[in-house]
PDB file of N, CA and C in Angstrom:
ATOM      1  N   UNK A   1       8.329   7.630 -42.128  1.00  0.00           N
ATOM      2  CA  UNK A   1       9.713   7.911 -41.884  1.00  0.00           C
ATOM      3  C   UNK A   1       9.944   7.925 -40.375  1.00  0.00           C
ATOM      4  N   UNK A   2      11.024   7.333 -40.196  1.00  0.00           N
ATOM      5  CA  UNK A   2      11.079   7.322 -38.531  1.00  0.00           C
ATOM      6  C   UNK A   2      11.901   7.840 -37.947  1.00  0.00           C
ATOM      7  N   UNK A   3      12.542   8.439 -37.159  1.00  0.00           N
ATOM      8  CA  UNK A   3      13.662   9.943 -36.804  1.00  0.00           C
ATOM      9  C   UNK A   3      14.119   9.022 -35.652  1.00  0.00           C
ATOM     10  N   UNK A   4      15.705   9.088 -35.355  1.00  0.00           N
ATOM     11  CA  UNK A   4      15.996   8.883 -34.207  1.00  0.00           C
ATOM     12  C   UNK A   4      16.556   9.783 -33.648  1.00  0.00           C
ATOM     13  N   UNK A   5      16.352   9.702 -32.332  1.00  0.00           N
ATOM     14  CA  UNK A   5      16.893  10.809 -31.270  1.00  0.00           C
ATOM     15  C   UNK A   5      18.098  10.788 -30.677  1.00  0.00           C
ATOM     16  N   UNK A   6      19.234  11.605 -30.815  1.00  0.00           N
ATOM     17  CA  UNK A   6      20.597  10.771 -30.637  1.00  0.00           C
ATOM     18  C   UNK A   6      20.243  11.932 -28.878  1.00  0.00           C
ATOM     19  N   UNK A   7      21.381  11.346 -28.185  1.00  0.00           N
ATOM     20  CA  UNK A   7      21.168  11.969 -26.911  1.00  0.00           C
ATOM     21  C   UNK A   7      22.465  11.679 -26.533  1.00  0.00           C
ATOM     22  N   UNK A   8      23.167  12.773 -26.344  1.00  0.00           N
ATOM     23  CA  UNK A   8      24.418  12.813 -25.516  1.00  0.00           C
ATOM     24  C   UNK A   8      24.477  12.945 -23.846  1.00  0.00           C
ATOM     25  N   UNK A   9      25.031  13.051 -23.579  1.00  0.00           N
ATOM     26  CA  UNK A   9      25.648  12.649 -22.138  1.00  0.00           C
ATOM     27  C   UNK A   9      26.417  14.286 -21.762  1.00  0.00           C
ATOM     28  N   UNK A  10      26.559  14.872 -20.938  1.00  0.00           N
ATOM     29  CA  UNK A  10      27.248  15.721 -20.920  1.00  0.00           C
ATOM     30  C   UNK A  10      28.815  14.768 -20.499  1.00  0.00           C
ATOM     31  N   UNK A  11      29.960  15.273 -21.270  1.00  0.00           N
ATOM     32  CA  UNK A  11      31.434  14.516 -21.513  1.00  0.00           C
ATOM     33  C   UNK A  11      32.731  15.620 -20.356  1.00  0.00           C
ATOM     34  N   UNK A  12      33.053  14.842 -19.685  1.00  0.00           N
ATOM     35  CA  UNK A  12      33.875  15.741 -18.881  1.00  0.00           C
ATOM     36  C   UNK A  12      34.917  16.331 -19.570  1.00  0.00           C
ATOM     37  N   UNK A  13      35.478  17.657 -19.317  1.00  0.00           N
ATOM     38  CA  UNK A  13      36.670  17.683 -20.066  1.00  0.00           C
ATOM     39  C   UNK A  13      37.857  17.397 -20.159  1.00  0.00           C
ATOM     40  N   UNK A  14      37.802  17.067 -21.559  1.00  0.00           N
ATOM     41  CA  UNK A  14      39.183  16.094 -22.210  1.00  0.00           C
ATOM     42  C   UNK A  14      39.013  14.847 -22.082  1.00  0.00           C
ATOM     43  N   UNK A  15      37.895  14.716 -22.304  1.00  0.00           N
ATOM     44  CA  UNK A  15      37.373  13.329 -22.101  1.00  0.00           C
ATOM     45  C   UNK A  15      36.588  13.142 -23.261  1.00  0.00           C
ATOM     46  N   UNK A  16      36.772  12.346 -24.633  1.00  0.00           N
ATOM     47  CA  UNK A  16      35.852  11.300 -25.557  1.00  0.00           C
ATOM     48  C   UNK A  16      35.085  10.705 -25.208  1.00  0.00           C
ATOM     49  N   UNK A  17      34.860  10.254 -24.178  1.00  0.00           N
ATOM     50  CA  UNK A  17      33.721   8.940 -23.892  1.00  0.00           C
ATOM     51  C   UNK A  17      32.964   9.843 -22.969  1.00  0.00           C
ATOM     52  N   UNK A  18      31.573   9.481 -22.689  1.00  0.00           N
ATOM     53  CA  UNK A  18      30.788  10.022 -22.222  1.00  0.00           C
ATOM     54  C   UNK A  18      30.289   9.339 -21.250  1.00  0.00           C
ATOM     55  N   UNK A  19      31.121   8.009 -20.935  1.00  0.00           N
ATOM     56  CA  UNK A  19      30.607   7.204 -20.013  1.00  0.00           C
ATOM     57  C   UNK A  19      31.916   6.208 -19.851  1.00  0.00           C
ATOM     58  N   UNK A  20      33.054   6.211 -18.603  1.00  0.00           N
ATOM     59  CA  UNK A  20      34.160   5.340 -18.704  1.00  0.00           C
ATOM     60  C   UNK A  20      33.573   4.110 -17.654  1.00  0.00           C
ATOM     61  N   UNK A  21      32.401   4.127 -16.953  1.00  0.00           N
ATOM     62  CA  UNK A  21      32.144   2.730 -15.969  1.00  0.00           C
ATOM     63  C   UNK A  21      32.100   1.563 -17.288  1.00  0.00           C
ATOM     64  N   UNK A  22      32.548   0.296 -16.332  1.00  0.00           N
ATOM     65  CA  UNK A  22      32.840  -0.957 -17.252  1.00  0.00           C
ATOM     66  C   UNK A  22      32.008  -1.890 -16.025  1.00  0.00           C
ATOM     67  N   UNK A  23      30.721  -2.024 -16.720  1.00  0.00           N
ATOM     68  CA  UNK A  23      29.336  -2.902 -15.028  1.00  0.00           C
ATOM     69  C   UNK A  23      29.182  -3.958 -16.734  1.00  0.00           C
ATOM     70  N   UNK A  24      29.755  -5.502 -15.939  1.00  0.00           N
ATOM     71  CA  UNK A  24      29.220  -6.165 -17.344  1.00  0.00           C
ATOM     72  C   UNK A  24      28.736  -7.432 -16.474  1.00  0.00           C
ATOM     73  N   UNK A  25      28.801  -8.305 -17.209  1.00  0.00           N
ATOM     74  CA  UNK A  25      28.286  -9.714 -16.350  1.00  0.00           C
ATOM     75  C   UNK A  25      27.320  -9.954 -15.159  1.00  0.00           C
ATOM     76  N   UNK A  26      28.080 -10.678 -14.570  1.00  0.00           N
ATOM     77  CA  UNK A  26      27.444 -11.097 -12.991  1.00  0.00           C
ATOM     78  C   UNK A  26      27.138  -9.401 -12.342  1.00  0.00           C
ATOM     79  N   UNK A  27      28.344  -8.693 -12.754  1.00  0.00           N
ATOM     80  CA  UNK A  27      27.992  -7.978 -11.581  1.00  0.00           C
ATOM     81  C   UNK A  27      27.090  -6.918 -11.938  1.00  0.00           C
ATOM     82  N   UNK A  28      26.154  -6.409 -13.297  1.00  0.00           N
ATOM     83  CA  UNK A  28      25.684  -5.657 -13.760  1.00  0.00           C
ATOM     84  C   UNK A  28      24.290  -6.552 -13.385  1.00  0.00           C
ATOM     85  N   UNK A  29      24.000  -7.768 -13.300  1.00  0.00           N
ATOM     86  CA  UNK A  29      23.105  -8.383 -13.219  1.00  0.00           C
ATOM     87  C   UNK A  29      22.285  -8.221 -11.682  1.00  0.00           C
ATOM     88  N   UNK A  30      23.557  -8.241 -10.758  1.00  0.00           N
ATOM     89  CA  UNK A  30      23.319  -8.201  -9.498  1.00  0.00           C
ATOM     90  C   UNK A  30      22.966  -6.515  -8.912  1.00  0.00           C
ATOM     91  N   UNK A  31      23.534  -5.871  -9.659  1.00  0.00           N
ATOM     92  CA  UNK A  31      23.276  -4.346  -9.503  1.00  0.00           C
ATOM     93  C   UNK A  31      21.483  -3.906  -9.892  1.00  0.00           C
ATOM     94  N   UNK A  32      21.286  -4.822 -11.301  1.00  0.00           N
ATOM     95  CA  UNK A  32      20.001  -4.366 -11.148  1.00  0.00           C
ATOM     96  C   UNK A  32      19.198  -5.408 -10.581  1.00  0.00           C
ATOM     97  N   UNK A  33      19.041  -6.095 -10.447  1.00  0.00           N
ATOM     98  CA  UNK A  33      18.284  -7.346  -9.297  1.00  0.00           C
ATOM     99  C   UNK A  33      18.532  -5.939  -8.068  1.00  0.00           C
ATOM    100  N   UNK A  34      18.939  -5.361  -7.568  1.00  0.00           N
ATOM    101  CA  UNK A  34      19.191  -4.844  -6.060  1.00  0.00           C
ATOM    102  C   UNK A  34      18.396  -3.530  -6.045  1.00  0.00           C
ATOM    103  N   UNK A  35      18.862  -2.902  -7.642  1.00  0.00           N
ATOM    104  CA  UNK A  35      17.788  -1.847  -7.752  1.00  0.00           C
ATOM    105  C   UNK A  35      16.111  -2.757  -8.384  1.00  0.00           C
ATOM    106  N   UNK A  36      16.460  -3.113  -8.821  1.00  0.00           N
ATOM    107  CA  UNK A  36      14.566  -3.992  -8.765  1.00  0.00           C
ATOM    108  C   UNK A  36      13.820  -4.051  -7.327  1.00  0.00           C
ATOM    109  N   UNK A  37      14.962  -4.799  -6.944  1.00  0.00           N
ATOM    110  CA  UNK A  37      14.532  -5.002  -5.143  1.00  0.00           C
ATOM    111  C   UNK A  37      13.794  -3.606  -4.445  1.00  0.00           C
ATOM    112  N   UNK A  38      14.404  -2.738  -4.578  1.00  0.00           N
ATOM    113  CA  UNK A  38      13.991  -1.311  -3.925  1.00  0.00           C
ATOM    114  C   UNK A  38      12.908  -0.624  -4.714  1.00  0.00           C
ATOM    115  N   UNK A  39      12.654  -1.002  -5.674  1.00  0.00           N
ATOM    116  CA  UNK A  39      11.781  -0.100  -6.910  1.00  0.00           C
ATOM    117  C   UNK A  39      10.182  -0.302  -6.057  1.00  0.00           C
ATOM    118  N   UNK A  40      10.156  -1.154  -5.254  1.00  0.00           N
ATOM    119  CA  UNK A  40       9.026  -1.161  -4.936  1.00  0.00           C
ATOM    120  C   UNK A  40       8.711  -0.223  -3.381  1.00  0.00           C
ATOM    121  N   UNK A  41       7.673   0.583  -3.457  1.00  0.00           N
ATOM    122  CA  UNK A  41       7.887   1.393  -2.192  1.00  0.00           C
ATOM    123  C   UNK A  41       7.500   0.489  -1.107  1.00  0.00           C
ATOM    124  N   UNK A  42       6.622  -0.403  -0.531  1.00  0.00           N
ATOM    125  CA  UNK A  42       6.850  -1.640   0.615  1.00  0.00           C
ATOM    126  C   UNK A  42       7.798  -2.333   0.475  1.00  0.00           C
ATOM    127  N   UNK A  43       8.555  -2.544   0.008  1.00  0.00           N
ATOM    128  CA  UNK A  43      10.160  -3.410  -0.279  1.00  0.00           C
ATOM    129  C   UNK A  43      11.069  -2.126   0.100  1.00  0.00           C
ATOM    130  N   UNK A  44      10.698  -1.108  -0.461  1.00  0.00           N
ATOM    131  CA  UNK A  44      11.591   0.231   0.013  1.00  0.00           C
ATOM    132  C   UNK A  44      11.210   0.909   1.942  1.00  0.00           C
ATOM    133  N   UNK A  45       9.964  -0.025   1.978  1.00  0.00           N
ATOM    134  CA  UNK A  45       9.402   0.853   3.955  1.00  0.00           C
ATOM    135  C   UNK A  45       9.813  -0.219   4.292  1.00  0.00           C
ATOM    136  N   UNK A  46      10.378  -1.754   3.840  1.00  0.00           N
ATOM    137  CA  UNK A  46      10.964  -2.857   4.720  1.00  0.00           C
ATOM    138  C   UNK A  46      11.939  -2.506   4.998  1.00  0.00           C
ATOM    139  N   UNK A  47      12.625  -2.222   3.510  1.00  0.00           N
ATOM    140  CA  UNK A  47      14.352  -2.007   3.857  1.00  0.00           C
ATOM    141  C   UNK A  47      14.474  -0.967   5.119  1.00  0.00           C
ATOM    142  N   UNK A  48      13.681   0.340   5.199  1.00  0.00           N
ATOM    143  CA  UNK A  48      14.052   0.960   5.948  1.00  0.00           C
ATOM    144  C   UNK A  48      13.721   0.665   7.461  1.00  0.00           C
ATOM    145  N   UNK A  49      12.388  -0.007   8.062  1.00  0.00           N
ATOM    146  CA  UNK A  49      12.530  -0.607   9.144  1.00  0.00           C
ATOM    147  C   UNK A  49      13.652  -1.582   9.464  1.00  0.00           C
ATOM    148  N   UNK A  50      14.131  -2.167   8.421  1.00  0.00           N
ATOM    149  CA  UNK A  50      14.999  -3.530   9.232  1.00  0.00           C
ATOM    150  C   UNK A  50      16.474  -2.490   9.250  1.00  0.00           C
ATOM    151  N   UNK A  51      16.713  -1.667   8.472  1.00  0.00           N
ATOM    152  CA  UNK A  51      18.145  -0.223   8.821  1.00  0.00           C
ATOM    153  C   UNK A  51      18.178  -0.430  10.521  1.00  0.00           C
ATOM    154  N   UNK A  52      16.871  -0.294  11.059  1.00  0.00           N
ATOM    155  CA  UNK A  52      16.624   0.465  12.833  1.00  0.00           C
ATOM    156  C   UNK A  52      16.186  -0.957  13.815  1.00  0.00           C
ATOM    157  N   UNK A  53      15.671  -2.009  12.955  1.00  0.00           N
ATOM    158  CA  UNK A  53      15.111  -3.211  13.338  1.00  0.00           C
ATOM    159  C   UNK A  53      16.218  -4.686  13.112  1.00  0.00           C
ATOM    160  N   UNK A  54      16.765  -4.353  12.330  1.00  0.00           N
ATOM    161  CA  UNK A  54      17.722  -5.048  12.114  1.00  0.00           C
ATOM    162  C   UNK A  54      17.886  -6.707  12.769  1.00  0.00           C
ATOM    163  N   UNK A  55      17.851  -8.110  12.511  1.00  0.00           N
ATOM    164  CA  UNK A  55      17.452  -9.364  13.406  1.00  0.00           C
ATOM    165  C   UNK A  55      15.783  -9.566  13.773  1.00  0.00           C
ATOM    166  N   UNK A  56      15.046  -8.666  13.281  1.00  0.00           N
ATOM    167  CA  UNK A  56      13.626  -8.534  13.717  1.00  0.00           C
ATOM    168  C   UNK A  56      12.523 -10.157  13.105  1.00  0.00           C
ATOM    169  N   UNK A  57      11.862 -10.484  13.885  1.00  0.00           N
ATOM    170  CA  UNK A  57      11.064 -11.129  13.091  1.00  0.00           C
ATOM    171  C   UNK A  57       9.740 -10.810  11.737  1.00  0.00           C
ATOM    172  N   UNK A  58       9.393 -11.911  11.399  1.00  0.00           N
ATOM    173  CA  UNK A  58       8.420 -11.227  10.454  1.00  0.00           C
ATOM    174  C   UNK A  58       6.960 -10.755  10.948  1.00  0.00           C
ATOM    175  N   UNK A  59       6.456 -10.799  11.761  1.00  0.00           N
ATOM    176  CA  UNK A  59       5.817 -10.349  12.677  1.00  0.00           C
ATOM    177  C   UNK A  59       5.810  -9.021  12.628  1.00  0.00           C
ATOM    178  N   UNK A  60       6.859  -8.957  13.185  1.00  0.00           N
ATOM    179  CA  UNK A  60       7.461  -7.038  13.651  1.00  0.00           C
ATOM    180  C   UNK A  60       7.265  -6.499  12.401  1.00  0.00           C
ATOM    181  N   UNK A  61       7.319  -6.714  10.948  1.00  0.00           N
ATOM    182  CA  UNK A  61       7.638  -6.181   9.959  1.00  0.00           C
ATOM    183  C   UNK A  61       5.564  -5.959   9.738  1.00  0.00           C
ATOM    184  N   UNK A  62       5.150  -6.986  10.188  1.00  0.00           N
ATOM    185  CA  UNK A  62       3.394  -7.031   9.652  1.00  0.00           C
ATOM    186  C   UNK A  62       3.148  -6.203  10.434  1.00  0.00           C
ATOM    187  N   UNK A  63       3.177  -6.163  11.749  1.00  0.00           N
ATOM    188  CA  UNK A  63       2.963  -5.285  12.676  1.00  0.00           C
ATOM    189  C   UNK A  63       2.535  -3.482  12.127  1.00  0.00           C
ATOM    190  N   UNK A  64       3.883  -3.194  11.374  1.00  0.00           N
ATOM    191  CA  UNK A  64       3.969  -2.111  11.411  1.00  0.00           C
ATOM    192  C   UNK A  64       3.945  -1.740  10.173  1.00  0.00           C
ATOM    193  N   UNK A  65       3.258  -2.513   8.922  1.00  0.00           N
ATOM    194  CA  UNK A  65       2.915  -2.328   7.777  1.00  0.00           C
ATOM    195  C   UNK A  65       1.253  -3.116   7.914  1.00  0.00           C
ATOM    196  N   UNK A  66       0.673  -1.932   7.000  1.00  0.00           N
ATOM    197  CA  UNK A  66      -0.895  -2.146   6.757  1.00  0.00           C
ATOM    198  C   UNK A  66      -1.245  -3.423   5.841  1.00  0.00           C
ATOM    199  N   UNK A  67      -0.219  -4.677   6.075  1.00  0.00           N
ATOM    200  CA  UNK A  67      -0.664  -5.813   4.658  1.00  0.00           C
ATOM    201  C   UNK A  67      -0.643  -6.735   5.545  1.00  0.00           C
ATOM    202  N   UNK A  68      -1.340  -7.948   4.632  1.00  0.00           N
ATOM    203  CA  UNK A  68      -1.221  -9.489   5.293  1.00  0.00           C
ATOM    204  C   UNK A  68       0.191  -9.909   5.383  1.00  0.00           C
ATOM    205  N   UNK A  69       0.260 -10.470   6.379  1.00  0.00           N
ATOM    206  CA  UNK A  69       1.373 -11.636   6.238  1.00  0.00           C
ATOM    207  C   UNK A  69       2.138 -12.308   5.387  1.00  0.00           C
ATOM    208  N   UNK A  70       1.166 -12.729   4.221  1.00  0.00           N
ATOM    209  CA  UNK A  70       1.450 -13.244   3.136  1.00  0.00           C
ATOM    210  C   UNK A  70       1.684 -12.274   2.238  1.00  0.00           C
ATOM    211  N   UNK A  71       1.427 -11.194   2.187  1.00  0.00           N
ATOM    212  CA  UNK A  71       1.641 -10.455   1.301  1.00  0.00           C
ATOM    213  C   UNK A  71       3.547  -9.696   1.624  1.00  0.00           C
ATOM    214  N   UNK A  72       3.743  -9.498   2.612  1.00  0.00           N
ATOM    215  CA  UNK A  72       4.841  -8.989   3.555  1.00  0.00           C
ATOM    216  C   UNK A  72       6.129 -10.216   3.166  1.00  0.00           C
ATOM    217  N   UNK A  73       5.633 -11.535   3.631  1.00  0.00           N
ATOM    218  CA  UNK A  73       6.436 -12.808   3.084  1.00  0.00           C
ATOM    219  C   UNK A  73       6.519 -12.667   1.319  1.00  0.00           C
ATOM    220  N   UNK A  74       6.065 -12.393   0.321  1.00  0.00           N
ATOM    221  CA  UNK A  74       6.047 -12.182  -0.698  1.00  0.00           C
ATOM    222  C   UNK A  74       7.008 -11.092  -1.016  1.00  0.00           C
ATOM    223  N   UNK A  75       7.318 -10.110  -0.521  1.00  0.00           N
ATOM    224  CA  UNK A  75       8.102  -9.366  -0.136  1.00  0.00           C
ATOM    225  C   UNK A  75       9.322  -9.083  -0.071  1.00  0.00           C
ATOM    226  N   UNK A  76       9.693  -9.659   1.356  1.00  0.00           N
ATOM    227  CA  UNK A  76      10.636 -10.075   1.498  1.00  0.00           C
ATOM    228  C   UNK A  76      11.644 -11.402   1.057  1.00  0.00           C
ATOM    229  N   UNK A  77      10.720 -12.222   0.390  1.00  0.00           N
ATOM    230  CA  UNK A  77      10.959 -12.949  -0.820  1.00  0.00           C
ATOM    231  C   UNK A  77      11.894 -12.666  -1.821  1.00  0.00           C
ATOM    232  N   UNK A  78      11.376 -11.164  -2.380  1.00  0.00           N
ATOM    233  CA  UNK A  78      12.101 -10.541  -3.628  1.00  0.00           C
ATOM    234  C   UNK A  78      13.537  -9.682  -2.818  1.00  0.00           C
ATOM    235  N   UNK A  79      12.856  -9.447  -1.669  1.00  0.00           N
ATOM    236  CA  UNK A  79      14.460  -8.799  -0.985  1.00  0.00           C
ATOM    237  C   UNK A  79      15.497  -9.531  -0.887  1.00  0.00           C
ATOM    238  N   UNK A  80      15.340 -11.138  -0.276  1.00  0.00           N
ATOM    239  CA  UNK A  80      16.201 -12.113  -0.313  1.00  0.00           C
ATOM    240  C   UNK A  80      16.650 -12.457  -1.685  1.00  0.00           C
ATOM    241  N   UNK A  81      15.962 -12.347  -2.304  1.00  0.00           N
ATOM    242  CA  UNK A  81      16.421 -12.997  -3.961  1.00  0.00           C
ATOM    243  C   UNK A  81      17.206 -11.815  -4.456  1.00  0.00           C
ATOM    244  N   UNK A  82      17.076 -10.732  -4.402  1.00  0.00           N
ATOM    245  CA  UNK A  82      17.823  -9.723  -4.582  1.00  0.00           C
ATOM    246  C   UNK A  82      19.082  -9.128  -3.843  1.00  0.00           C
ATOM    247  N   UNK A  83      19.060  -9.904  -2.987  1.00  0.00           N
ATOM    248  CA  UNK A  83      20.254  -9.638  -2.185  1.00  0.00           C
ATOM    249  C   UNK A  83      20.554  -9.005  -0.865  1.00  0.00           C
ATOM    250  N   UNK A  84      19.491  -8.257  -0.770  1.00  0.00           N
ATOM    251  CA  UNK A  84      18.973  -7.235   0.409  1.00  0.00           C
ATOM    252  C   UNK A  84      19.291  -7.880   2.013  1.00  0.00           C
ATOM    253  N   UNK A  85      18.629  -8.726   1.850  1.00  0.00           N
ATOM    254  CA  UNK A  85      18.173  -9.715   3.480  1.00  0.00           C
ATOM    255  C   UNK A  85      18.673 -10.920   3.562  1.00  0.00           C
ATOM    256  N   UNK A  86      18.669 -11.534   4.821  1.00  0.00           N
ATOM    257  CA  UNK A  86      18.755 -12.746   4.939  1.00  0.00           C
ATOM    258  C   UNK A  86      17.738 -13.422   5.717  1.00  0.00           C
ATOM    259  N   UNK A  87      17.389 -14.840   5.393  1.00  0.00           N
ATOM    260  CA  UNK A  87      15.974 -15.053   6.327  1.00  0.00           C
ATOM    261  C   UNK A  87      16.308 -16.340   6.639  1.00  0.00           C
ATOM    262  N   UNK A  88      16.344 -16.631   8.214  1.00  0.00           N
ATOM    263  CA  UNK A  88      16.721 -17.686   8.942  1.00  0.00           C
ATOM    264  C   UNK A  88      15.019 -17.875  10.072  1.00  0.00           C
ATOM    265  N   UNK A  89      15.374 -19.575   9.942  1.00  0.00           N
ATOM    266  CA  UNK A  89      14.052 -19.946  11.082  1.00  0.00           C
ATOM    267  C   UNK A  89      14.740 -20.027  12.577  1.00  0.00           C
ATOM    268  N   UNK A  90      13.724 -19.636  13.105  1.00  0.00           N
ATOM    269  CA  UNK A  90      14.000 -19.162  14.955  1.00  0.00           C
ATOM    270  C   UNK A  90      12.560 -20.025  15.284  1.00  0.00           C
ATOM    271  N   UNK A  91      12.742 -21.342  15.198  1.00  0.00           N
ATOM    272  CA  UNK A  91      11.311 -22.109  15.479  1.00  0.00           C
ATOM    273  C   UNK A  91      10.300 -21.870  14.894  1.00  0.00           C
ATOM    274  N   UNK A  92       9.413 -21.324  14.995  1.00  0.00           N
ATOM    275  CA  UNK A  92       8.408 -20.977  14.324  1.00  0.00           C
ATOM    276  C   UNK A  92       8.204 -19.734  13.276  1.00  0.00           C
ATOM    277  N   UNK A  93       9.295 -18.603  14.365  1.00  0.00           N
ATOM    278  CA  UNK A  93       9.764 -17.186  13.855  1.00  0.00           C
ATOM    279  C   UNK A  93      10.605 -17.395  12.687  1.00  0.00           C
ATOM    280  N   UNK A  94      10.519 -16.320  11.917  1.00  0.00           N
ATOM    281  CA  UNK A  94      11.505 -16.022  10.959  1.00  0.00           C
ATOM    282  C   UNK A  94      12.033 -14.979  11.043  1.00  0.00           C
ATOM    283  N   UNK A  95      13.637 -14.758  11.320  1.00  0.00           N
ATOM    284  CA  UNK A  95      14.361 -14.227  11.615  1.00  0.00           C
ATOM    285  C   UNK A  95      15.007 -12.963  10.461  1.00  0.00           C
ATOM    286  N   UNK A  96      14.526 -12.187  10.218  1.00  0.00           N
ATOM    287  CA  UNK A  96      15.041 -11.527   8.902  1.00  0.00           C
ATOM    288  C   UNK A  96      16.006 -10.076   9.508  1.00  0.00           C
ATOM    289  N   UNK A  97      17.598 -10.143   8.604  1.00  0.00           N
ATOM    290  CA  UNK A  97      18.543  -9.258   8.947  1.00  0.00           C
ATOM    291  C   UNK A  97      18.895  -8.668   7.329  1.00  0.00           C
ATOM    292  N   UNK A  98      19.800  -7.736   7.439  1.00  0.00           N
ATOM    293  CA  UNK A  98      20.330  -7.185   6.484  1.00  0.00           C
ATOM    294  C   UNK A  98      21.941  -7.998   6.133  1.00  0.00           C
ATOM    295  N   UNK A  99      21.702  -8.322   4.392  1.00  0.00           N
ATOM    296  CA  UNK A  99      23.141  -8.384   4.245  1.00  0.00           C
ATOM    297  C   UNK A  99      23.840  -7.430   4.229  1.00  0.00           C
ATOM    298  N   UNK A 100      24.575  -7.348   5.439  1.00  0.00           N
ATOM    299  CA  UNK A 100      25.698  -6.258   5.119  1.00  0.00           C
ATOM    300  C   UNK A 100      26.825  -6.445   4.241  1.00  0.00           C
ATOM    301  N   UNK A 101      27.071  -7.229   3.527  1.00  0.00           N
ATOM    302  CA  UNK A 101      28.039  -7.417   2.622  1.00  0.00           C
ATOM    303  C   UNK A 101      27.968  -7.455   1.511  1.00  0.00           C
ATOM    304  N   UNK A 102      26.656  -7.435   0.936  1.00  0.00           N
ATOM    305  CA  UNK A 102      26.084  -7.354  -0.251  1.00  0.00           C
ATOM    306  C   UNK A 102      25.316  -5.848  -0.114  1.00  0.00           C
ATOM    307  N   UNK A 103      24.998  -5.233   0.908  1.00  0.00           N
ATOM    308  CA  UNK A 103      24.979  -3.678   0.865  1.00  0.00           C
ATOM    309  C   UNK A 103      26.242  -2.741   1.265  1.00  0.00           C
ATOM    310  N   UNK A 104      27.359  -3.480   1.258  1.00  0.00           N
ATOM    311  CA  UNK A 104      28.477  -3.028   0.915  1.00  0.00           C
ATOM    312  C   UNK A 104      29.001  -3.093  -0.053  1.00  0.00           C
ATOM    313  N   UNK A 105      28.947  -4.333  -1.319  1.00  0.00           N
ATOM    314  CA  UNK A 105      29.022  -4.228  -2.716  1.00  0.00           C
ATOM    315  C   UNK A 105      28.301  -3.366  -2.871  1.00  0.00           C
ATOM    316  N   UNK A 106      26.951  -3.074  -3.090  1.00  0.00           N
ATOM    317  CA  UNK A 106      26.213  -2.395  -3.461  1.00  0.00           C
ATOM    318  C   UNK A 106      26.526  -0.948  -3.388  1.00  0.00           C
ATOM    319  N   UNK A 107      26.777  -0.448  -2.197  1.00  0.00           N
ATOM    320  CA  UNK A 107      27.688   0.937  -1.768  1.00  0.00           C
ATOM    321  C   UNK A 107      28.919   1.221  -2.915  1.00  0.00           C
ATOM    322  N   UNK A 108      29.459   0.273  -3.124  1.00  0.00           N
ATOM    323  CA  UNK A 108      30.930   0.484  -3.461  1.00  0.00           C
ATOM    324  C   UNK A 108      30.530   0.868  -5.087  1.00  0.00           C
ATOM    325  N   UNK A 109      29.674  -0.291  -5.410  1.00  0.00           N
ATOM    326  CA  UNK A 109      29.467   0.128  -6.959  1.00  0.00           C
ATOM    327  C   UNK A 109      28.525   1.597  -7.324  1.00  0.00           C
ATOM    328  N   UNK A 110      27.819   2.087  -6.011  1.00  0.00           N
ATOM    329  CA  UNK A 110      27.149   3.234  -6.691  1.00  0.00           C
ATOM    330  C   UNK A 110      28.524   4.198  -6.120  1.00  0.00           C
ATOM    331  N   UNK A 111      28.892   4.463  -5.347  1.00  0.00           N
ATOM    332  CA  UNK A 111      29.884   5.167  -5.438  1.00  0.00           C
ATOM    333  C   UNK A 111      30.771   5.658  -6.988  1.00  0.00           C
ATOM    334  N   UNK A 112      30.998   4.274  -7.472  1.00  0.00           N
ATOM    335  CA  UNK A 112      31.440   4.191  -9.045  1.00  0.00           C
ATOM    336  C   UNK A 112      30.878   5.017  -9.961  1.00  0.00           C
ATOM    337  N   UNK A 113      29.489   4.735  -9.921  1.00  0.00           N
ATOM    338  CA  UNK A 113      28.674   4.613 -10.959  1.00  0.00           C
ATOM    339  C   UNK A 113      28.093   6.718 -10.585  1.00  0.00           C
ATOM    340  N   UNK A 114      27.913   7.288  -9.531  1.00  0.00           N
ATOM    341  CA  UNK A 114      27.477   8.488  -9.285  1.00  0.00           C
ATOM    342  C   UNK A 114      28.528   8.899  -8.454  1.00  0.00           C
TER     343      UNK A 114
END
C-alpha cells in the first residue's frame, strides 16, 4: 500500500491559493538554468570574484582559484550558457564580464517569487 503525503503551503489570509506566481515557459526555463548555474560552489566563488573583478581575464579567475585552467574554462562555460557571463576574445585573453541584464531579470523575478 502506498500513502501519499499531501503538503500544504502556509496560505496568506483570504487567500485560496497557496501559491499566486505564474513562472511558465521560456521564462521558468531560464530561471532554473540561472539557479543550476550557481548550484555549484566554484561557479558560485566565480560569480563572486567577477561581482569585484568584473572585465577580468581568465587567468585572473585561475589565479585565484586552486583548479586547472581547463577545469575553470569548463566553468565558466556553464555560467555563459546559463546566463551569468559574457566571454569575449582580447587576443589571446579571454575577457569574461557579468550580464547585467540578465542579472537584472534575474533580480526582478526573485523579488516575485520571495
Amino acid at each position: 500500500m502506498t500513502r501519499v503525503l499531501e503538503s500544504k503551503l502556509p496560505e496568506e489570509p483570504g487567500s485560496n491559493q497557496c501559491c499566486t506566481l505564474e513562472v511558465s515557459g521560456q521564462d521558468l526555463q531560464n530561471l532554473v538554468a540561472m539557479f543550476r548555474g550557481l548550484a555549484n560552489p566554484i561557479r558560485f566563488n566565480i560569480m563572486k570574484y567577477l561581482v569585484t573583478h568584473n572585465g577580468c581575464i581568465t587567468g585572473n579567475i585561475v589565479d585565484v582559484l586552486p583548479l586547472a585552467q581547463s577545469t575553470v574554462s569548463q566553468h565558466l562555460a556553464v555560467l555563459e550558457e546559463t546566463g551569468w557571463i559574457h566571454r569575449s576574445s582580447k587576443g589571446a585573453a579571454t575577457c569574461i564580464s557579468l550580464n547585467e541584464k540578465r542579472i537584472d531579470w534575474f533580480r526582478e523575478w526573485i523579488e516575485k517569487i520571495f
